[in-house]
C-alpha atoms as a PDB file:
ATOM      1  CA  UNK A   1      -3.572 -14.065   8.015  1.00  0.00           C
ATOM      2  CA  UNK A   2      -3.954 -10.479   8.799  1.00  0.00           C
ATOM      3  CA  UNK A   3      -0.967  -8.107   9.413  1.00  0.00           C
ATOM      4  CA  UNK A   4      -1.418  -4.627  11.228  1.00  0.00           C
ATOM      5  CA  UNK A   5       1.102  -2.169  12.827  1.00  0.00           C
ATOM      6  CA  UNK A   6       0.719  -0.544  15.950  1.00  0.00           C
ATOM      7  CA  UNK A   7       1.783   2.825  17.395  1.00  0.00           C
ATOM      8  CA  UNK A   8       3.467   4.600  20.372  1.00  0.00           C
ATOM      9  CA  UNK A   9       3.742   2.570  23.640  1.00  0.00           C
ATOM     10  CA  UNK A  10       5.965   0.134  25.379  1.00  0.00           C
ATOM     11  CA  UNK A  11       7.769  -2.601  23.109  1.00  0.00           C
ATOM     12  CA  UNK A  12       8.633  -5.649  25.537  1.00  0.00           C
ATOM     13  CA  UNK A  13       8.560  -8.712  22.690  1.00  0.00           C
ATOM     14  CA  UNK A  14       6.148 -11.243  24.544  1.00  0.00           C
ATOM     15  CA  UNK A  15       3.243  -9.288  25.960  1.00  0.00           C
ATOM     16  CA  UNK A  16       3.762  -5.345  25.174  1.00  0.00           C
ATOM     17  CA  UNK A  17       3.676  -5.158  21.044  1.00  0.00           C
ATOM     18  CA  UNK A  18       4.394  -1.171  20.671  1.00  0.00           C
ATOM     19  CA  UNK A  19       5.933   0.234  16.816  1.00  0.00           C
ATOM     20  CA  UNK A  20       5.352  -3.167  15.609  1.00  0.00           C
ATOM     21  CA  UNK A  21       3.687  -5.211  12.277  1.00  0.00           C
ATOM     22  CA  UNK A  22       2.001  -7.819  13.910  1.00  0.00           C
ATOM     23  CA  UNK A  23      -0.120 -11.064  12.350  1.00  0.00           C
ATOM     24  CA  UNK A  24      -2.274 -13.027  13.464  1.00  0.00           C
ATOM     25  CA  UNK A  25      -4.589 -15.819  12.047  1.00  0.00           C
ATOM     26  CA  UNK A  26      -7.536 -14.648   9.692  1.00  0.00           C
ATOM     27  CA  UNK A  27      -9.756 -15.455  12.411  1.00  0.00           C
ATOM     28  CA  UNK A  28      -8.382 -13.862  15.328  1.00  0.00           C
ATOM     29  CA  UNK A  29      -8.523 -16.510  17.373  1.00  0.00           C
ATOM     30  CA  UNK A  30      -4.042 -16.093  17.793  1.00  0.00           C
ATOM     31  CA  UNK A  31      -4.812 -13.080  19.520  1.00  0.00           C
ATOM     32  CA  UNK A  32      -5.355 -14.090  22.822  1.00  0.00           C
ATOM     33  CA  UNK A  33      -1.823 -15.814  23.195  1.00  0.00           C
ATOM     34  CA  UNK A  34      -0.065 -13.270  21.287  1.00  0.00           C
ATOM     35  CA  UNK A  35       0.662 -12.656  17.345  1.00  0.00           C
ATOM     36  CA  UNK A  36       1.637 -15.810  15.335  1.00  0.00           C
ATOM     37  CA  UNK A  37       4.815 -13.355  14.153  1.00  0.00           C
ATOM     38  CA  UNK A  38       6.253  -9.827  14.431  1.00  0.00           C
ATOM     39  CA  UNK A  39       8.466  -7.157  12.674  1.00  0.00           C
ATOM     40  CA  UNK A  40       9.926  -4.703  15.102  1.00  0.00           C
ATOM     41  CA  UNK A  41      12.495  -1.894  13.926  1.00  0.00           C
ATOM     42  CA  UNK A  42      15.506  -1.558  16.012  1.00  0.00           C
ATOM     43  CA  UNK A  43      15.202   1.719  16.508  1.00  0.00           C
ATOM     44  CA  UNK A  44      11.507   0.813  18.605  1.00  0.00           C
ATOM     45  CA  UNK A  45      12.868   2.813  21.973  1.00  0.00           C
ATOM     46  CA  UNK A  46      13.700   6.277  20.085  1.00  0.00           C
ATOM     47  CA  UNK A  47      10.461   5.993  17.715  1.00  0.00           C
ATOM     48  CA  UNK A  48       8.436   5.743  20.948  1.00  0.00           C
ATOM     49  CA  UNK A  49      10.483   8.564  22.680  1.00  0.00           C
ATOM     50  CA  UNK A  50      10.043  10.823  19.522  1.00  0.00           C
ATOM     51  CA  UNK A  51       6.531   9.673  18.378  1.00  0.00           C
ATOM     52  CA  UNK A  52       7.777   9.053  15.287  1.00  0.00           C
ATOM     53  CA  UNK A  53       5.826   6.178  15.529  1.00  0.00           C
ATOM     54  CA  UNK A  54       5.372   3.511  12.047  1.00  0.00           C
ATOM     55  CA  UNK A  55       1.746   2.879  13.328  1.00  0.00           C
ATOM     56  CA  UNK A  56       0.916   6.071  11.554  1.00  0.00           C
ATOM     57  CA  UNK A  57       0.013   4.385   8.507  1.00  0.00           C
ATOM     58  CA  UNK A  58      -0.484   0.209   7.433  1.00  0.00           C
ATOM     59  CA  UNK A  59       1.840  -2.364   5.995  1.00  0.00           C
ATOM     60  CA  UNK A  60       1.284  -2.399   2.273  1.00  0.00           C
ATOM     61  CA  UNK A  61       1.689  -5.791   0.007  1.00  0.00           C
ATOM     62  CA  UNK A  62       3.647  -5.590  -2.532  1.00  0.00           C
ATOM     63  CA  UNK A  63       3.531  -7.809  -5.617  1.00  0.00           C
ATOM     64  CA  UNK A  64       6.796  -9.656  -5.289  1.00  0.00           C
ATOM     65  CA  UNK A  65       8.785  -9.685  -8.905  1.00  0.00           C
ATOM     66  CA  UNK A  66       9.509 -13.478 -10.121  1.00  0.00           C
ATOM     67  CA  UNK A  67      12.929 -14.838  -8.821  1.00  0.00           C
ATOM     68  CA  UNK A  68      12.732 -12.299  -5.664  1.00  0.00           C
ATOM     69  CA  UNK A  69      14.167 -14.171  -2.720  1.00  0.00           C
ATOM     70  CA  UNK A  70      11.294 -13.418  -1.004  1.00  0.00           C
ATOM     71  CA  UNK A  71       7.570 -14.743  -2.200  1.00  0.00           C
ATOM     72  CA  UNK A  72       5.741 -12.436  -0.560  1.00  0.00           C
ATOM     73  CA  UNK A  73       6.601  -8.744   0.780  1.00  0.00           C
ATOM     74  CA  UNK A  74       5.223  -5.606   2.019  1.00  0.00           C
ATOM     75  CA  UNK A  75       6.295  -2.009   2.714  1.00  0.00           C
ATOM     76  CA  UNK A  76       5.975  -0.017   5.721  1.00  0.00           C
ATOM     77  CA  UNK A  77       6.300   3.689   6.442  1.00  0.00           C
ATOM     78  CA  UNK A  78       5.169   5.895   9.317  1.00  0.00           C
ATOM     79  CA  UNK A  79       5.990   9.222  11.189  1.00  0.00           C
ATOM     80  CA  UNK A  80       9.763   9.190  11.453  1.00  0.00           C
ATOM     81  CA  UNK A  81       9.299   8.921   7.173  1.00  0.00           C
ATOM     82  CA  UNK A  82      11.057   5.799   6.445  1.00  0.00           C
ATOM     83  CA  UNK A  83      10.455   2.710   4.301  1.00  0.00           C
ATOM     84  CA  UNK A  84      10.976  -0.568   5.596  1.00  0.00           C
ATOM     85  CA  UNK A  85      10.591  -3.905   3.115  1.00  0.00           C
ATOM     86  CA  UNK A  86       9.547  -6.901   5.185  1.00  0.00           C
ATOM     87  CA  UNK A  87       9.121 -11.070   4.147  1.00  0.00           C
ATOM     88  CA  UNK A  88       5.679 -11.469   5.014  1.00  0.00           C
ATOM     89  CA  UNK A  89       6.359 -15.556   5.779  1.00  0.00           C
ATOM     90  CA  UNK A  90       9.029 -14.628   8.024  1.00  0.00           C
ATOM     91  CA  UNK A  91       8.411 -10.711   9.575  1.00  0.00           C
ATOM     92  CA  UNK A  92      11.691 -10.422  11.447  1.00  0.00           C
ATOM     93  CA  UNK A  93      13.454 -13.359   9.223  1.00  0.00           C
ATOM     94  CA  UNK A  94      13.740 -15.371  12.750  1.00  0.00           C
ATOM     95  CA  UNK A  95      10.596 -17.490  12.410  1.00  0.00           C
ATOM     96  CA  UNK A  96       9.265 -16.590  15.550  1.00  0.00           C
ATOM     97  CA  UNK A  97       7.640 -13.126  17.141  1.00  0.00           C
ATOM     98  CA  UNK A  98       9.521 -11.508  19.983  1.00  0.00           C
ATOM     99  CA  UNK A  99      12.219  -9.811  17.591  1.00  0.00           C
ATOM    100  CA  UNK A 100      13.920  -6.786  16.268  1.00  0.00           C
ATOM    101  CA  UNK A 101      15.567  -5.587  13.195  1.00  0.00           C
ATOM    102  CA  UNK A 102      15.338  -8.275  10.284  1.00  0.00           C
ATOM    103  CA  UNK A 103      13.915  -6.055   7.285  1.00  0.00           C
ATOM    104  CA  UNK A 104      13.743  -7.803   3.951  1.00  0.00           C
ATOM    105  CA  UNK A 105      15.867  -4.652   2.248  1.00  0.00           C
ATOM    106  CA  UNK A 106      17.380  -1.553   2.896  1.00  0.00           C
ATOM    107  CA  UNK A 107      15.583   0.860   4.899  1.00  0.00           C
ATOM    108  CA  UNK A 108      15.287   4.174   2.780  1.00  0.00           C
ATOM    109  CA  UNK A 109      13.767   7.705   3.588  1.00  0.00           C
ATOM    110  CA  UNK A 110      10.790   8.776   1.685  1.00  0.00           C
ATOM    111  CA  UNK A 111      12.166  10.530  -1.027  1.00  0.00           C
ATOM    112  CA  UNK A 112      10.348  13.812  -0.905  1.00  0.00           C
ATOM    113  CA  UNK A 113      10.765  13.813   3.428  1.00  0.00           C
ATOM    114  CA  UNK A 114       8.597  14.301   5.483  1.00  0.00           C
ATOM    115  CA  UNK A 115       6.181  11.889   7.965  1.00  0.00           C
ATOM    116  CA  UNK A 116       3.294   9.764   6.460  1.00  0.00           C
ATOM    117  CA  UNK A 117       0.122   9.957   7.673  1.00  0.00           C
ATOM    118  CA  UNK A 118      -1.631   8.050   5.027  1.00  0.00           C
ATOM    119  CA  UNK A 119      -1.818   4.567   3.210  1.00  0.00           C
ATOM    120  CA  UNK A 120       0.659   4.673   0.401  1.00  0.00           C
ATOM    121  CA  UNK A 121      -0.796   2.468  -2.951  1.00  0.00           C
ATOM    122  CA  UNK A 122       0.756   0.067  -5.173  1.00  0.00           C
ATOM    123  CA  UNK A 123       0.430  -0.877  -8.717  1.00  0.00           C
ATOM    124  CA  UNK A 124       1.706  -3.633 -10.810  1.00  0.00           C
ATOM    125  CA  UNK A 125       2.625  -2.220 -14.576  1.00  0.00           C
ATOM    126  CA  UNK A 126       1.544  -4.987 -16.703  1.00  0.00           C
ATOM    127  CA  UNK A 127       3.786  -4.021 -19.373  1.00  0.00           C
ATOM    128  CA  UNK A 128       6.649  -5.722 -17.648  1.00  0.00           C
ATOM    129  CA  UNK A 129       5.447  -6.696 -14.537  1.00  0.00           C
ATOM    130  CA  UNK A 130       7.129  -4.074 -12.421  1.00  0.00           C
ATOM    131  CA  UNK A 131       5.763  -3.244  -9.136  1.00  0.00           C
ATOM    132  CA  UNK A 132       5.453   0.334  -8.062  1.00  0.00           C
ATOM    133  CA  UNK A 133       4.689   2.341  -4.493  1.00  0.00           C
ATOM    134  CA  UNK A 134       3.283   5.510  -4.159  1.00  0.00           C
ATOM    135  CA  UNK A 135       3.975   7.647  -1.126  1.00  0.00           C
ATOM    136  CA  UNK A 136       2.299  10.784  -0.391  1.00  0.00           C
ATOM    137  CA  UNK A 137       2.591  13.035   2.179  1.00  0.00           C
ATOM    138  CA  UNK A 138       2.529  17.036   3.379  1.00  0.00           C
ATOM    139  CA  UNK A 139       5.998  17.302   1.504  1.00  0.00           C
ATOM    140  CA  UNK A 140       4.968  15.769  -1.912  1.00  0.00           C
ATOM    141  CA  UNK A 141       4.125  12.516  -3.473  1.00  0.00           C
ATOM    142  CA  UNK A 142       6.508   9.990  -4.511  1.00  0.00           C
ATOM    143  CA  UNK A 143       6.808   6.608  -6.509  1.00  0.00           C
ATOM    144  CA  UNK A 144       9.258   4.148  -5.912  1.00  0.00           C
ATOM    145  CA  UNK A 145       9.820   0.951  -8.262  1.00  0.00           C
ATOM    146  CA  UNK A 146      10.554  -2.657  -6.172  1.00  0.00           C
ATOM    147  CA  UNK A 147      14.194  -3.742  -7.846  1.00  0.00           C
ATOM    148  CA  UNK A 148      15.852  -6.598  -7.738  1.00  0.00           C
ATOM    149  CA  UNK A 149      20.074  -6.893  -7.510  1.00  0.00           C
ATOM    150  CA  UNK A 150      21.979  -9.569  -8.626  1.00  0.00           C
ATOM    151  CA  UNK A 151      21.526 -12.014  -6.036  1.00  0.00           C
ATOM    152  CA  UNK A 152      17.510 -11.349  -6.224  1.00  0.00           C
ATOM    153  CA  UNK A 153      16.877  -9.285  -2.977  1.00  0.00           C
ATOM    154  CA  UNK A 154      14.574  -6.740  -3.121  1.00  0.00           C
ATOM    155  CA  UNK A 155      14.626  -2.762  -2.510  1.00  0.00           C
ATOM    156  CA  UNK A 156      13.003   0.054  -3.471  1.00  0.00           C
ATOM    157  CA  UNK A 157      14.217   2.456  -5.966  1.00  0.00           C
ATOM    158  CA  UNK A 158      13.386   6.177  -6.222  1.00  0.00           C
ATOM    159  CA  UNK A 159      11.124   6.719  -9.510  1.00  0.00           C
ATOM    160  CA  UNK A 160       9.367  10.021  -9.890  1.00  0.00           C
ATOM    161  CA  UNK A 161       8.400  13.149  -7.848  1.00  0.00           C
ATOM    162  CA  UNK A 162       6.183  15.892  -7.095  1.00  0.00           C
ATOM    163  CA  UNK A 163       6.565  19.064  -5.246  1.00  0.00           C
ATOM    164  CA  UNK A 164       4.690  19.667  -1.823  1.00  0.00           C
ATOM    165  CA  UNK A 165       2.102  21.279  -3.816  1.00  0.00           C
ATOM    166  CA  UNK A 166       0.882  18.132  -5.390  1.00  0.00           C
ATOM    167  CA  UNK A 167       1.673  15.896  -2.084  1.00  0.00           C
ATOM    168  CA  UNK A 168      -1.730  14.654  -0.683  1.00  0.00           C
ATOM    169  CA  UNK A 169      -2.478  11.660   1.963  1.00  0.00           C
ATOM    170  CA  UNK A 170      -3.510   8.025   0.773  1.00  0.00           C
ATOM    171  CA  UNK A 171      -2.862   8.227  -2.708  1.00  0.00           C
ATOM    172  CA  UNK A 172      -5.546   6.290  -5.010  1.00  0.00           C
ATOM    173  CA  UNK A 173      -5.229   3.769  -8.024  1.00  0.00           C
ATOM    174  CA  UNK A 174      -8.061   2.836 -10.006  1.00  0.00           C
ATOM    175  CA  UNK A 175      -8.067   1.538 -13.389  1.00  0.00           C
ATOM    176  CA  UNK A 176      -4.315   2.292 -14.035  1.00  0.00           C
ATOM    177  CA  UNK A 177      -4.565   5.910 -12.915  1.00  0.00           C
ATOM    178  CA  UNK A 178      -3.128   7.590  -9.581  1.00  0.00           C
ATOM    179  CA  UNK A 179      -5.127  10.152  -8.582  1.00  0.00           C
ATOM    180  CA  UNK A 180      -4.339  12.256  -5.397  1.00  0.00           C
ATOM    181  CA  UNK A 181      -5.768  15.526  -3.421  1.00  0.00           C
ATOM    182  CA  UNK A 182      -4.434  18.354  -1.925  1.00  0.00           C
ATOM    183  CA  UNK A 183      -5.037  21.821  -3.775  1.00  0.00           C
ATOM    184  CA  UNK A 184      -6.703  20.322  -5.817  1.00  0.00           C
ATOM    185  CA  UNK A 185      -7.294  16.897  -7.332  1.00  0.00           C
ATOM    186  CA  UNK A 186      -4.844  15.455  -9.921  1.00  0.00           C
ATOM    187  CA  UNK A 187      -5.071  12.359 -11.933  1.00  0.00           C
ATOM    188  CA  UNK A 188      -1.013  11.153 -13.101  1.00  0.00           C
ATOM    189  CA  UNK A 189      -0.144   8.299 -15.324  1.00  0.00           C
ATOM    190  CA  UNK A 190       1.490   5.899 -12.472  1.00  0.00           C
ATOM    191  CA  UNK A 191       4.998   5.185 -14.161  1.00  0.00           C
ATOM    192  CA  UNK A 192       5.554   8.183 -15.974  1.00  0.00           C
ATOM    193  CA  UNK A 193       4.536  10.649 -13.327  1.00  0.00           C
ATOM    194  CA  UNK A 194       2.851  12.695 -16.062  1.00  0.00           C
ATOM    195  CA  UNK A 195      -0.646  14.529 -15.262  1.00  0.00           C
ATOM    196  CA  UNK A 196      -2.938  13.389 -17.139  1.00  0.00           C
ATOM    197  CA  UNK A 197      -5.964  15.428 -15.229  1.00  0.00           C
ATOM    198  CA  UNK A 198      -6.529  18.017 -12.664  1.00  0.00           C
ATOM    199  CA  UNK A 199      -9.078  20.098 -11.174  1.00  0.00           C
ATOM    200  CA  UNK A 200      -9.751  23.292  -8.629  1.00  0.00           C
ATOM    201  CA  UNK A 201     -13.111  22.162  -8.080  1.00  0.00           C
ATOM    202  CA  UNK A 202     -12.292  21.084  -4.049  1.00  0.00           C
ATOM    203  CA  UNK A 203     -12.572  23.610  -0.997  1.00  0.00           C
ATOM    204  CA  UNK A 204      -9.964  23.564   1.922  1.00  0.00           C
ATOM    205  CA  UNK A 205      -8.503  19.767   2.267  1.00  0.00           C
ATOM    206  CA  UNK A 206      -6.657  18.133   5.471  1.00  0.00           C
ATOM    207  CA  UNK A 207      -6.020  14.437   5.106  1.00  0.00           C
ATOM    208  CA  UNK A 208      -9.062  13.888   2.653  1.00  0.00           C
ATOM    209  CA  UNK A 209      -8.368  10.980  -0.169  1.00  0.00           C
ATOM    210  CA  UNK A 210     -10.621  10.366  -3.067  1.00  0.00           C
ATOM    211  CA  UNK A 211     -12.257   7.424  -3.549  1.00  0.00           C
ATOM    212  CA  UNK A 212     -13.483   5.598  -6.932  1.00  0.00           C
ATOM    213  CA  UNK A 213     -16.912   3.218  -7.043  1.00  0.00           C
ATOM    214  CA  UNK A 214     -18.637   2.113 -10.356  1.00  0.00           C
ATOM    215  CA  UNK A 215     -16.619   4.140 -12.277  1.00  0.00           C
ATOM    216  CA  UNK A 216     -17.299   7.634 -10.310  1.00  0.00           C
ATOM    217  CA  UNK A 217     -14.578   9.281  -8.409  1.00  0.00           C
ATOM    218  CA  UNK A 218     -15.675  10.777  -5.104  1.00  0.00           C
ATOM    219  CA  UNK A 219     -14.002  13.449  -3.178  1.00  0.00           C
ATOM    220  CA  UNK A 220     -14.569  15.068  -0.048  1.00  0.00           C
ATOM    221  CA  UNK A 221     -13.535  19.164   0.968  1.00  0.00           C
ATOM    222  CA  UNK A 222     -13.197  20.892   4.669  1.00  0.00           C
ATOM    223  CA  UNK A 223     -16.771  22.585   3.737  1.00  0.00           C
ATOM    224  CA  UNK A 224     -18.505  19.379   3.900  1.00  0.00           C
ATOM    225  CA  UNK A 225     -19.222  18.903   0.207  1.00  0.00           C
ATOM    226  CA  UNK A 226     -18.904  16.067  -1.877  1.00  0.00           C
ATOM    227  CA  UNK A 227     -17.874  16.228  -5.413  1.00  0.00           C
ATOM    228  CA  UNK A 228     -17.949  13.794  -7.628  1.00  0.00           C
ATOM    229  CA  UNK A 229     -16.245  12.929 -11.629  1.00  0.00           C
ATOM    230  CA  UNK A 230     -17.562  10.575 -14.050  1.00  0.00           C
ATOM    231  CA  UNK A 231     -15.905   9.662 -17.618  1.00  0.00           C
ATOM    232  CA  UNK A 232     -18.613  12.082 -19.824  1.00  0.00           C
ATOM    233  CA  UNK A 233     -19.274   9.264 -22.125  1.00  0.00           C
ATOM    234  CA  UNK A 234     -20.443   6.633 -19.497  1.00  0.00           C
ATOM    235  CA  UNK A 235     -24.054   8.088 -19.244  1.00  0.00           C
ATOM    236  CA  UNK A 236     -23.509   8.057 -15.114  1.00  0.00           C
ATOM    237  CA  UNK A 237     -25.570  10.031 -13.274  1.00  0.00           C
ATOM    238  CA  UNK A 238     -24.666  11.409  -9.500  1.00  0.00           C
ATOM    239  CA  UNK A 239     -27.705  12.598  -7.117  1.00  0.00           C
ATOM    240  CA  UNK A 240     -27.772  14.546  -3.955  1.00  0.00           C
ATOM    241  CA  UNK A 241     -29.366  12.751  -0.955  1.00  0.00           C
ATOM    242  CA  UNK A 242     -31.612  14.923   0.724  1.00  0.00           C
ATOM    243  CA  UNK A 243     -31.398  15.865   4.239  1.00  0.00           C
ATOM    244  CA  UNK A 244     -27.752  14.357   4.110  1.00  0.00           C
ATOM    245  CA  UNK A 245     -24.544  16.383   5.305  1.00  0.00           C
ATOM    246  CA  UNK A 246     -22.945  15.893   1.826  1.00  0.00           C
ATOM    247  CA  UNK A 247     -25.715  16.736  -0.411  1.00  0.00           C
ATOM    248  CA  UNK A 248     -23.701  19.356  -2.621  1.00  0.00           C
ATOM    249  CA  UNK A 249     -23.003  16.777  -5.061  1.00  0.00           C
ATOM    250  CA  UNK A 250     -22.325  18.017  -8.083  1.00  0.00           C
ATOM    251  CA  UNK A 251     -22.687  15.855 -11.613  1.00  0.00           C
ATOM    252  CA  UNK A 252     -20.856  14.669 -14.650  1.00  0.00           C
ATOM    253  CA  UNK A 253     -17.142  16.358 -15.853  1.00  0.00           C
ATOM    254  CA  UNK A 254     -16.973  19.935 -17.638  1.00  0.00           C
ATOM    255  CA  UNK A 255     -16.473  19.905 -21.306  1.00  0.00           C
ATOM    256  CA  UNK A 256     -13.164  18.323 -21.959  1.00  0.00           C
ATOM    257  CA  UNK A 257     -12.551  16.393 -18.407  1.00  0.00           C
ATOM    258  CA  UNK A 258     -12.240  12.681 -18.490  1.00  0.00           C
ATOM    259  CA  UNK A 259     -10.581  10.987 -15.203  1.00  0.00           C
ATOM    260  CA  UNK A 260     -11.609   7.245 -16.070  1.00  0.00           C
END
């Protein structure tokens, strides 16, 4: 299936699919008739009326802890900075589309405030399987662990924080790291919260993200460079293309800077 949210608009539950997560089948052919199912806050009328809409960002799976009620979740966020859990089998827990209201948890604020412009990230810590969510934004960047109470339904608990000044849009993991830009790039350990990295190197920044491929991490400034880090040891090498728009590529870390 594929599952998508949608922005400002008009909301009517059958052929008018405004501040909604929709799905359809994998290969689209559902959309003609309408979404096989739908999630639809409450609140659709005054999100619309204050563009505060959730289309601002995606819905983000979530690896569902063992002996959750539900099998399979995901979080949403948007501009009026909340997070909603929903059931991915069953989006407004009615079993049919049309719907409002029917979240698989408590919806929360982002802790740090603030709308979301960008795709939050999640990462599963291995060491005992707990499943984390990282939400960054223009008032800081946030993780959030998926809990479980006693009767095995899920919501999401406040972890760590950082200040505005480390906030950033469509945080990154890769390889057990979360990196994240805005004045500046910054590598943190993902459960701890702890920098591990962090560089200057980066001109002016809007809603840029960095990006990692074969072990190089890529970034992007306002000035139209490109910068990108490699682990010093790997023997990667990063060339300019010439003619191209973002052919200030510079190479390898500085003595002492190791990302991956």
């Amino acid at each position: 299936a594929i599952y998508f949210a949608t922005g400002n608009g008009n909301w009517n539950g059958s052929t008018n699919w405004s501040e909604s997560i929709l799905r359809i089948t994998a290969d689209g052919s559902s959309a003609a008739t309408g979404p096989v199912d739908s999630y639809t806050p409450a609140n659709h009328g005054s999100l619309d009326g204050g563009d505060t809409d959730v289309g601002s960002t995606g819905p983000v799976i979530l690896a569902s802890p063992k002996g959750a009620t539900f099998a399979h979740l995901a979080a949403q966020s948007g501009k009026d900075g909340k997070l909603r859990l929903v059931d991915l089998d069953n989006l407004s827990g009615t079993g049919t589309p049309g719907n409002v209201g029917g979240e698989a948890g408590p919806i929360i604020s982002v802790p740090q405030g603030g709308p979301v412009f960008g795709q939050p990230s999640t990462f599963v810590d291995h060491a005992d399987e707990t499943t984390w969510l990282f939400v960054g934004n223009g008032s800081g960047l946030s993780a959030l662990k998926l809990v479980l109470d006693g009767s095995h339904n899920p919501s999401l608990a406040s972890g760590w924080q950082k200040p505005s000044s480390e906030g950033g849009h469509s945080p990154l993991i890769a390889n057990a790291v979360l990196f994240s830009q805005r004045g500046g790039l910054r590598a943190y350990d993902p459960v701890k919260g702890s920098l591990l990295w962090s560089t200057t190197r980066i001109s002016g920044q809007h809603w840029q993200s960095p990006i990692v491929a074969n072990g190089v991490l890529y970034t992007v400034d306002n000035s139209g460079n490109v910068e990108a880090f490699a682990n010093s040891d790997t023997g990667m090498r990063v060339d300019a293309h010439s003619g191209s728009t973002t052919s200030n590529l510079n190479g390898v870390l500085e003595p002492g800077e190791t990302v991956i």
